[in-house]
PDB file of N, CA and C in Angstrom:
ATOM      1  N   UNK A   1       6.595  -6.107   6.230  1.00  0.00           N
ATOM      2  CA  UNK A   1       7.551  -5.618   5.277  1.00  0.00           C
ATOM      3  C   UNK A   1       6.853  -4.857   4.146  1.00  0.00           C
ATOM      4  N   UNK A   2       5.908  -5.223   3.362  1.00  0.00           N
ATOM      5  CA  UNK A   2       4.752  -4.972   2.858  1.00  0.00           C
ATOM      6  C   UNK A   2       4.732  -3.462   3.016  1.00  0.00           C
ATOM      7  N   UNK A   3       3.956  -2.960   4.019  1.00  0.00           N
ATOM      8  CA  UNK A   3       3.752  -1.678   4.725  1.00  0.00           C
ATOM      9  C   UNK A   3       4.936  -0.704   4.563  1.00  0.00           C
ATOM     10  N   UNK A   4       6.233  -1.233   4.852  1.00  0.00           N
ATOM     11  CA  UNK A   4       7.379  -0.514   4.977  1.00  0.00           C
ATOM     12  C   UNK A   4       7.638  -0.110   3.353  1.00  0.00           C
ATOM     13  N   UNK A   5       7.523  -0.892   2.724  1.00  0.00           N
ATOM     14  CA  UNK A   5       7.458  -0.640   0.865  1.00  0.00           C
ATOM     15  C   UNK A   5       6.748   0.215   0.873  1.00  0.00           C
ATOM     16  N   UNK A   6       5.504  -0.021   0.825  1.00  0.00           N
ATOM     17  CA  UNK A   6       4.119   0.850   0.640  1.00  0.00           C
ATOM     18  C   UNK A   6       4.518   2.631   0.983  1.00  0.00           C
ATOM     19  N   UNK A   7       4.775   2.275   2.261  1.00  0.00           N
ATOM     20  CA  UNK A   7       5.019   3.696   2.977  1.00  0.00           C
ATOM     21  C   UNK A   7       6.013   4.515   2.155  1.00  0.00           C
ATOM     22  N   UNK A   8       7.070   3.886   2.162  1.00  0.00           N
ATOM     23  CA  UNK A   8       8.636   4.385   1.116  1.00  0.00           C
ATOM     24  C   UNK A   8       8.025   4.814  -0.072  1.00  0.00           C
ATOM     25  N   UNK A   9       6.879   4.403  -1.116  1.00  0.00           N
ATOM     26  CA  UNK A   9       6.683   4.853  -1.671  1.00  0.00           C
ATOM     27  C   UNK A   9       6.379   5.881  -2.003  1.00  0.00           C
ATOM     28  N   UNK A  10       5.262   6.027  -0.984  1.00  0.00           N
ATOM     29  CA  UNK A  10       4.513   6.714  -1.107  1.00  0.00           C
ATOM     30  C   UNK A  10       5.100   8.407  -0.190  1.00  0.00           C
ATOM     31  N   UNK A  11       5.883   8.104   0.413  1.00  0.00           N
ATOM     32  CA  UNK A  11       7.253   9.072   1.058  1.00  0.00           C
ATOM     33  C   UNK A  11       7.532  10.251   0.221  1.00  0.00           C
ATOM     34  N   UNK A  12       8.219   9.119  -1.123  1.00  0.00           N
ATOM     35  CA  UNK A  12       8.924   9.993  -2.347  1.00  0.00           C
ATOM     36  C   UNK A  12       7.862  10.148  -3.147  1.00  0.00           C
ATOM     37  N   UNK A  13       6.985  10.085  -3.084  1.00  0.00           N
ATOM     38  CA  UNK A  13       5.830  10.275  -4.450  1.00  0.00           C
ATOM     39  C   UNK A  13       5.164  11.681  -4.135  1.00  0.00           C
ATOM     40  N   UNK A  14       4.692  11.735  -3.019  1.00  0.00           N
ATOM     41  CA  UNK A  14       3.806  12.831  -2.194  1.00  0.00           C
ATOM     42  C   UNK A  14       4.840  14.053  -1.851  1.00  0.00           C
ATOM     43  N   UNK A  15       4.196  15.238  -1.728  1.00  0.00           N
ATOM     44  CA  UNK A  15       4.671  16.293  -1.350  1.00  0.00           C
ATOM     45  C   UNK A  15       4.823  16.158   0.115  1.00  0.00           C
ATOM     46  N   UNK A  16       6.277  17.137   0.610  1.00  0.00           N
ATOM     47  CA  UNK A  16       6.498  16.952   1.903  1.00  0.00           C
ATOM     48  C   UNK A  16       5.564  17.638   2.530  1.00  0.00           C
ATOM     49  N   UNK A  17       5.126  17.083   3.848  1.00  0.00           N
ATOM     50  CA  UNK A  17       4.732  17.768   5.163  1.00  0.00           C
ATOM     51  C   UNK A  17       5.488  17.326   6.421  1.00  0.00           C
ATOM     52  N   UNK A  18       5.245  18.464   7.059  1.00  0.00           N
ATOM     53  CA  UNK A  18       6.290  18.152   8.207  1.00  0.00           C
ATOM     54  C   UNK A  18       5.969  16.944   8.900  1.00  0.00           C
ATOM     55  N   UNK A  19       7.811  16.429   9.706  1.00  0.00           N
ATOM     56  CA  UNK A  19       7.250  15.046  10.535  1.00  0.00           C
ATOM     57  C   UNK A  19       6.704  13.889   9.711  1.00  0.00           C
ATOM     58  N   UNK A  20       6.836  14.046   8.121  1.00  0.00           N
ATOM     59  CA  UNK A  20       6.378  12.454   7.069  1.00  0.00           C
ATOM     60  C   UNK A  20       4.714  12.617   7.524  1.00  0.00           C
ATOM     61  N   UNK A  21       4.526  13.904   7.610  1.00  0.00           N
ATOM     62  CA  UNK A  21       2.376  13.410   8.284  1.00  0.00           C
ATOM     63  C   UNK A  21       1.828  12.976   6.970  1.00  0.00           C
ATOM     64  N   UNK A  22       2.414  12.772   5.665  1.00  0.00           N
ATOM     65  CA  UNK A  22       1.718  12.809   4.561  1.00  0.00           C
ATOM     66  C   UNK A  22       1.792  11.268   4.044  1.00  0.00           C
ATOM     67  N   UNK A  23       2.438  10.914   4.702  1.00  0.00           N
ATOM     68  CA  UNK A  23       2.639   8.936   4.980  1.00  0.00           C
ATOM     69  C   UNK A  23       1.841   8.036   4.925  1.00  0.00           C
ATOM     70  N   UNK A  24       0.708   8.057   6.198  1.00  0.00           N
ATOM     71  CA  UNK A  24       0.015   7.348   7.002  1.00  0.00           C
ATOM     72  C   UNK A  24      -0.784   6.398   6.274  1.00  0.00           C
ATOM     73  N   UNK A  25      -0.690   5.001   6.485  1.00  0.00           N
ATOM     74  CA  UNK A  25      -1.401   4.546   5.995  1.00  0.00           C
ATOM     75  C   UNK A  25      -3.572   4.253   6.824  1.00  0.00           C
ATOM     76  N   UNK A  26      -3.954   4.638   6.130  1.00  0.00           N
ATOM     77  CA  UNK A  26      -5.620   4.555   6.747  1.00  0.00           C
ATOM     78  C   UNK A  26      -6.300   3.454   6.800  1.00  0.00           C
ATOM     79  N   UNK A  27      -7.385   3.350   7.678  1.00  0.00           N
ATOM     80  CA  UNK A  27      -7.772   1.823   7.513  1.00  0.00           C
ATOM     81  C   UNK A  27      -9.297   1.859   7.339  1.00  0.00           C
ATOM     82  N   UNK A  28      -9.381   0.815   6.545  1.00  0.00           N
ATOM     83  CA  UNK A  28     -10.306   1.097   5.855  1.00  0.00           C
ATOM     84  C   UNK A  28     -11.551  -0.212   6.403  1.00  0.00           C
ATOM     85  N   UNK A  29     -12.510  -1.100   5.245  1.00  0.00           N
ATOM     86  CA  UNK A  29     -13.288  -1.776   6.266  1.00  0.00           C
ATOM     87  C   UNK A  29     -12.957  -3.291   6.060  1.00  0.00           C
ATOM     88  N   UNK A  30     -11.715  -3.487   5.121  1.00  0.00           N
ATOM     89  CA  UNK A  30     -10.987  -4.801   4.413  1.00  0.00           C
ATOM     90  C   UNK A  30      -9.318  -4.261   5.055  1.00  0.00           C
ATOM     91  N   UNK A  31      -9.181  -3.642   5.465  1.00  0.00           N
ATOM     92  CA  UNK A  31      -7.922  -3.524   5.399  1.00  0.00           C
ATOM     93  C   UNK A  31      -7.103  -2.116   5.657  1.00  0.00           C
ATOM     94  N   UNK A  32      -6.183  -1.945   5.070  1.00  0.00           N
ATOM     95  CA  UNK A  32      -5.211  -0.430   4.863  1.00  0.00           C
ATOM     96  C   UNK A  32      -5.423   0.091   3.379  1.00  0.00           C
ATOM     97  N   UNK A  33      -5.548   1.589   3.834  1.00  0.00           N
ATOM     98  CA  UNK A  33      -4.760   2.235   2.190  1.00  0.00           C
ATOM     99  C   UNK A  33      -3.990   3.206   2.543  1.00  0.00           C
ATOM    100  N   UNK A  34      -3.672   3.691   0.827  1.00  0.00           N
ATOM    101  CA  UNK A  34      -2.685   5.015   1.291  1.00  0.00           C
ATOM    102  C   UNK A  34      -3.147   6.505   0.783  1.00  0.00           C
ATOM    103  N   UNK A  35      -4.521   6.163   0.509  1.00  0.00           N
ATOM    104  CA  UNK A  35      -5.621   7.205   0.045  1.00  0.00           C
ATOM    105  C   UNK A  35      -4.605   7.949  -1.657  1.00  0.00           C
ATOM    106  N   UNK A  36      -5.450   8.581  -2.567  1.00  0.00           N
ATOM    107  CA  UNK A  36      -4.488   8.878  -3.806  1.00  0.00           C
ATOM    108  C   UNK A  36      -2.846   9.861  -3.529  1.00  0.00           C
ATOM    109  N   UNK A  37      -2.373   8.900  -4.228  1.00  0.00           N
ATOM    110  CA  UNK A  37      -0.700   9.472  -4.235  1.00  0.00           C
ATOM    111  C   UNK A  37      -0.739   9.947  -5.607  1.00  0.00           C
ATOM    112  N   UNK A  38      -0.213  11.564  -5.585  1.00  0.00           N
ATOM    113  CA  UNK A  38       0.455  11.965  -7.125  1.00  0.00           C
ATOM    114  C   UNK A  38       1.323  11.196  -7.710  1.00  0.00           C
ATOM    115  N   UNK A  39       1.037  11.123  -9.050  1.00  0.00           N
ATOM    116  CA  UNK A  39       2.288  10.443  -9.996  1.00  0.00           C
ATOM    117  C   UNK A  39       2.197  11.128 -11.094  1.00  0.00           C
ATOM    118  N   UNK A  40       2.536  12.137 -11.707  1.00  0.00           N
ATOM    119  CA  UNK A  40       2.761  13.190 -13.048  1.00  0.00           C
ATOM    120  C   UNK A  40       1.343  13.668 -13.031  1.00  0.00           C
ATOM    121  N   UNK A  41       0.661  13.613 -14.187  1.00  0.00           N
ATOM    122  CA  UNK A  41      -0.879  14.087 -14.100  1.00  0.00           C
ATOM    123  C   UNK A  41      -1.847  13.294 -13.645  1.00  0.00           C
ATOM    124  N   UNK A  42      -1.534  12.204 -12.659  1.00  0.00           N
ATOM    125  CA  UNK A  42      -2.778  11.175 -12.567  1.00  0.00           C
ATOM    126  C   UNK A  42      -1.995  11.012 -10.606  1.00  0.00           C
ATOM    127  N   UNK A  43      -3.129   9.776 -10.251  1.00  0.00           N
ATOM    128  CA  UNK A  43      -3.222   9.728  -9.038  1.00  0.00           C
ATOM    129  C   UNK A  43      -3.010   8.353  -8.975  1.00  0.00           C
ATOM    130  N   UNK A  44      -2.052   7.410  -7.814  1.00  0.00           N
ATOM    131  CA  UNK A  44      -2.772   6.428  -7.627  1.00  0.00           C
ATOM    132  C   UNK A  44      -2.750   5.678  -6.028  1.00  0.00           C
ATOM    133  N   UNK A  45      -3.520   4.681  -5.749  1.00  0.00           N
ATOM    134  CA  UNK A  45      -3.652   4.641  -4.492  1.00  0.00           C
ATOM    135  C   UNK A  45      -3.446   2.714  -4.188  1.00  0.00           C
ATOM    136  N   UNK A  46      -2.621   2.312  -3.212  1.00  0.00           N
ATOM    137  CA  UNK A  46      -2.471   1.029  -2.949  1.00  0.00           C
ATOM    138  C   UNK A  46      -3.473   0.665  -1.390  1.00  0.00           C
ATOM    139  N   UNK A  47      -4.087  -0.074  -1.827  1.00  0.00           N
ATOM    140  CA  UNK A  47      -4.946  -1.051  -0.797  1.00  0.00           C
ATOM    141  C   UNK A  47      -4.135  -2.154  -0.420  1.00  0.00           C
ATOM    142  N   UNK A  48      -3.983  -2.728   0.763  1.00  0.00           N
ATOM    143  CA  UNK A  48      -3.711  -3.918   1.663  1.00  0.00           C
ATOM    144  C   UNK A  48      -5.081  -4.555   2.002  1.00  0.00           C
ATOM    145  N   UNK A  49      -5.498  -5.584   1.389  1.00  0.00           N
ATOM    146  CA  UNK A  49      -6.969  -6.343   1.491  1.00  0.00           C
ATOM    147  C   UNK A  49      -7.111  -7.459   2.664  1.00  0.00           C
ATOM    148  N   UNK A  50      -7.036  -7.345   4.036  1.00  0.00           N
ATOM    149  CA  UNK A  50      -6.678  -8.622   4.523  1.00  0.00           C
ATOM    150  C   UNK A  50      -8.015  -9.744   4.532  1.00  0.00           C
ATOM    151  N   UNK A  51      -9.184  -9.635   4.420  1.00  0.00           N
ATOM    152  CA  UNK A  51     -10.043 -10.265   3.733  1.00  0.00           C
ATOM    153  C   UNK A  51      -9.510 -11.032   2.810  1.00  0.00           C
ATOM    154  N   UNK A  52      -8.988 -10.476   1.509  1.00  0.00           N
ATOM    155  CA  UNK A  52      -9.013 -11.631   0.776  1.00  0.00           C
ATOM    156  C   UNK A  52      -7.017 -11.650   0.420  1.00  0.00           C
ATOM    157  N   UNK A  53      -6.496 -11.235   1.686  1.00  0.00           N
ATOM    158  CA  UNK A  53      -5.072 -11.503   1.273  1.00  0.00           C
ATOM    159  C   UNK A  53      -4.348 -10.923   0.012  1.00  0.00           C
ATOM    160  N   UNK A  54      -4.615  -9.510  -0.662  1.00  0.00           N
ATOM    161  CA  UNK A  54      -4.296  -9.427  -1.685  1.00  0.00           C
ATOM    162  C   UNK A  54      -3.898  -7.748  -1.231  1.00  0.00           C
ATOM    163  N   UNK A  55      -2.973  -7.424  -2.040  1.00  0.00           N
ATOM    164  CA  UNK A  55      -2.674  -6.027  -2.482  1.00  0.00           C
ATOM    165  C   UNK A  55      -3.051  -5.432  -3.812  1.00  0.00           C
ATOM    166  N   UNK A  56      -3.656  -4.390  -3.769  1.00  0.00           N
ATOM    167  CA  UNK A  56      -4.046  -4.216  -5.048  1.00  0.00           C
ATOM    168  C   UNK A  56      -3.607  -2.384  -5.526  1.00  0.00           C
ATOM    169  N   UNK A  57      -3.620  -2.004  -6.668  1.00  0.00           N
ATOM    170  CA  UNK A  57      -3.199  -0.648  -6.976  1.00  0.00           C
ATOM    171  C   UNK A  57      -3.855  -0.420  -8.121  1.00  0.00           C
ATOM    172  N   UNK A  58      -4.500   0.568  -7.906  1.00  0.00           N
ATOM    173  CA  UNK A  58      -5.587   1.968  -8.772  1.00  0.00           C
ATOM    174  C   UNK A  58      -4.967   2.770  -9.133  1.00  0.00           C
ATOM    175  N   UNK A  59      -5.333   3.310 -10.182  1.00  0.00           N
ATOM    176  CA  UNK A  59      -4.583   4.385 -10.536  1.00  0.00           C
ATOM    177  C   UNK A  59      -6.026   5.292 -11.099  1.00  0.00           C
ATOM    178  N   UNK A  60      -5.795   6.879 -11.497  1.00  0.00           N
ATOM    179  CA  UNK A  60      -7.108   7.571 -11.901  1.00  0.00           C
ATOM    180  C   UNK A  60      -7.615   7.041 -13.163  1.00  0.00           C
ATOM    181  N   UNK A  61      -7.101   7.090 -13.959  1.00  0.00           N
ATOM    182  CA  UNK A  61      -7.165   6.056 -15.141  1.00  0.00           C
ATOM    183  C   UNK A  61      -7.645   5.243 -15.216  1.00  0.00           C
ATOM    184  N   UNK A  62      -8.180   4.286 -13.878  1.00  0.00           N
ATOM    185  CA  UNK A  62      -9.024   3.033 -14.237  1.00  0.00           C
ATOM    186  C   UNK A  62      -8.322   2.057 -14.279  1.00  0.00           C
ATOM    187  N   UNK A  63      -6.816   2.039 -14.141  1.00  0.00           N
ATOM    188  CA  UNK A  63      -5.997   0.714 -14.831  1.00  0.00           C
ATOM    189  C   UNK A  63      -5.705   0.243 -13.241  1.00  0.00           C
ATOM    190  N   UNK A  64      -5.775  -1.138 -13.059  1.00  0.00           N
ATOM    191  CA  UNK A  64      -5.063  -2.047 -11.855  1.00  0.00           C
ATOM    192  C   UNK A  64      -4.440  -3.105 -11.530  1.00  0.00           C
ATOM    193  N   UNK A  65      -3.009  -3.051 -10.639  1.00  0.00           N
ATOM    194  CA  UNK A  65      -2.540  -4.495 -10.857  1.00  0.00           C
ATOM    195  C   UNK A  65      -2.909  -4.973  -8.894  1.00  0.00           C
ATOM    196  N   UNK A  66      -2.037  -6.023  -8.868  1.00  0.00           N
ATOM    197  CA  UNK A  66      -2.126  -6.586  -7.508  1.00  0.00           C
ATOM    198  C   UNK A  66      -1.468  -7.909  -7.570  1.00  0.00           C
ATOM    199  N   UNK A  67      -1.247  -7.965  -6.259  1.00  0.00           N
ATOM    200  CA  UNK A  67      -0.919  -9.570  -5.961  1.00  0.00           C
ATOM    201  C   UNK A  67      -1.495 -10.275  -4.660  1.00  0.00           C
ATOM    202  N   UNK A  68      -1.469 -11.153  -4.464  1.00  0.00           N
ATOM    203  CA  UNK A  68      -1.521 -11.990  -3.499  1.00  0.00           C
ATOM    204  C   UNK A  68      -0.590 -11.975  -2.248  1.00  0.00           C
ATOM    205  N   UNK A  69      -1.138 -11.658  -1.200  1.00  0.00           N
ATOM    206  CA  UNK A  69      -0.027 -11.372   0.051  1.00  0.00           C
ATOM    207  C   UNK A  69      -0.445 -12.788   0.609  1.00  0.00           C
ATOM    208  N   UNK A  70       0.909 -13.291   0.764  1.00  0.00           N
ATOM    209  CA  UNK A  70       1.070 -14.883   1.432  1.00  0.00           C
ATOM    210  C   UNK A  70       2.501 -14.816   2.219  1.00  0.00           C
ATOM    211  N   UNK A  71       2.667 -15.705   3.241  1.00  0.00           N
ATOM    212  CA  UNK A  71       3.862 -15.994   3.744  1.00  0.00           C
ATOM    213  C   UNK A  71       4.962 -15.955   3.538  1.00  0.00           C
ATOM    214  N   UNK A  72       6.039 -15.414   3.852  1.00  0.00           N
ATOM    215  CA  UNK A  72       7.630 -15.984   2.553  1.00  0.00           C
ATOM    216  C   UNK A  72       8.092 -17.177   3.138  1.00  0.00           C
ATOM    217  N   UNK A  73       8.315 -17.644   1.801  1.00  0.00           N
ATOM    218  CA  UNK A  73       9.259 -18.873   2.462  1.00  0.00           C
ATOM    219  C   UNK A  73       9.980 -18.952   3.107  1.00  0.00           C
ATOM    220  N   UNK A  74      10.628 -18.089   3.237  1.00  0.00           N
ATOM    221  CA  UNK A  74      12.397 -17.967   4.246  1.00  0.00           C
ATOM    222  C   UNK A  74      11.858 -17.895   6.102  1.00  0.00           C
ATOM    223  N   UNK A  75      10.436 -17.596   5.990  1.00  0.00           N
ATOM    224  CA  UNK A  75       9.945 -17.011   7.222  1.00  0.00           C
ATOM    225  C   UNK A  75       9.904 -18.757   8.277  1.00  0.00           C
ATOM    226  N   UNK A  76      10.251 -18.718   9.484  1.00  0.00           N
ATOM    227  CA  UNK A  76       9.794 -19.926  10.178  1.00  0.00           C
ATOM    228  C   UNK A  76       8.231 -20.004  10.458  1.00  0.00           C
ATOM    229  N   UNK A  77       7.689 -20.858  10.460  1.00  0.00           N
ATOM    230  CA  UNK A  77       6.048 -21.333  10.844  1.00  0.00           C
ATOM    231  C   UNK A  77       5.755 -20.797  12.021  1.00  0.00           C
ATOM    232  N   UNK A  78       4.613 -20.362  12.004  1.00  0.00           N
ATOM    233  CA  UNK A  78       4.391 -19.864  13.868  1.00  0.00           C
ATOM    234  C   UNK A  78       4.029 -21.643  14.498  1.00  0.00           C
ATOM    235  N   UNK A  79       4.717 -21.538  15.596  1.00  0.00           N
ATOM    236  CA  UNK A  79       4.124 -22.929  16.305  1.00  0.00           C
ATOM    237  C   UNK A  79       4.972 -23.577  16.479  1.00  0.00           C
ATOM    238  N   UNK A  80       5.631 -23.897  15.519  1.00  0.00           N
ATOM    239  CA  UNK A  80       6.574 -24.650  15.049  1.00  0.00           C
ATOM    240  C   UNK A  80       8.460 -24.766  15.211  1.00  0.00           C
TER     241      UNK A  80
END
């Protein structure tokens, strides 16, 4: 679900190219990114960390937030 956010974002943020080619998320050596997305005069770019379970977001500026990617509750247990 994660990914599907990510992507949407980054959809409407970026200039069109044909076919959404300007989408894709890349993979990197922890995980996914979405390499820098325009936002007014600055850039910023979201990582998927599966190493250490976390999402995190850069911006050119230097400034970053993130969270912790964990299970949802509503989800059933695998196994189980």
């Amino acid at each position: 679900m994660w990914t599907q956010i990510v992507g949407k974002i980054r959809l409407v943020q970026s200039p069109w190219v044909n076919h959404s080619w300007h989408v894709p998320l890349y993979v990197t050596a922890t995980g996914l990114t979405t390499s820098p997305i325009p936002y007014g005069s600055r850039t910023f770019e979201i990582d998927f960390d599966f190493v250490q379970h976390q999402l995190a977001i850069r911006d050119s500026g230097g400034a970053s937030a993130g969270f912790a990617l964990s299970l949802s509750p509503w989800l059933p247990s695998i196994g189980g």
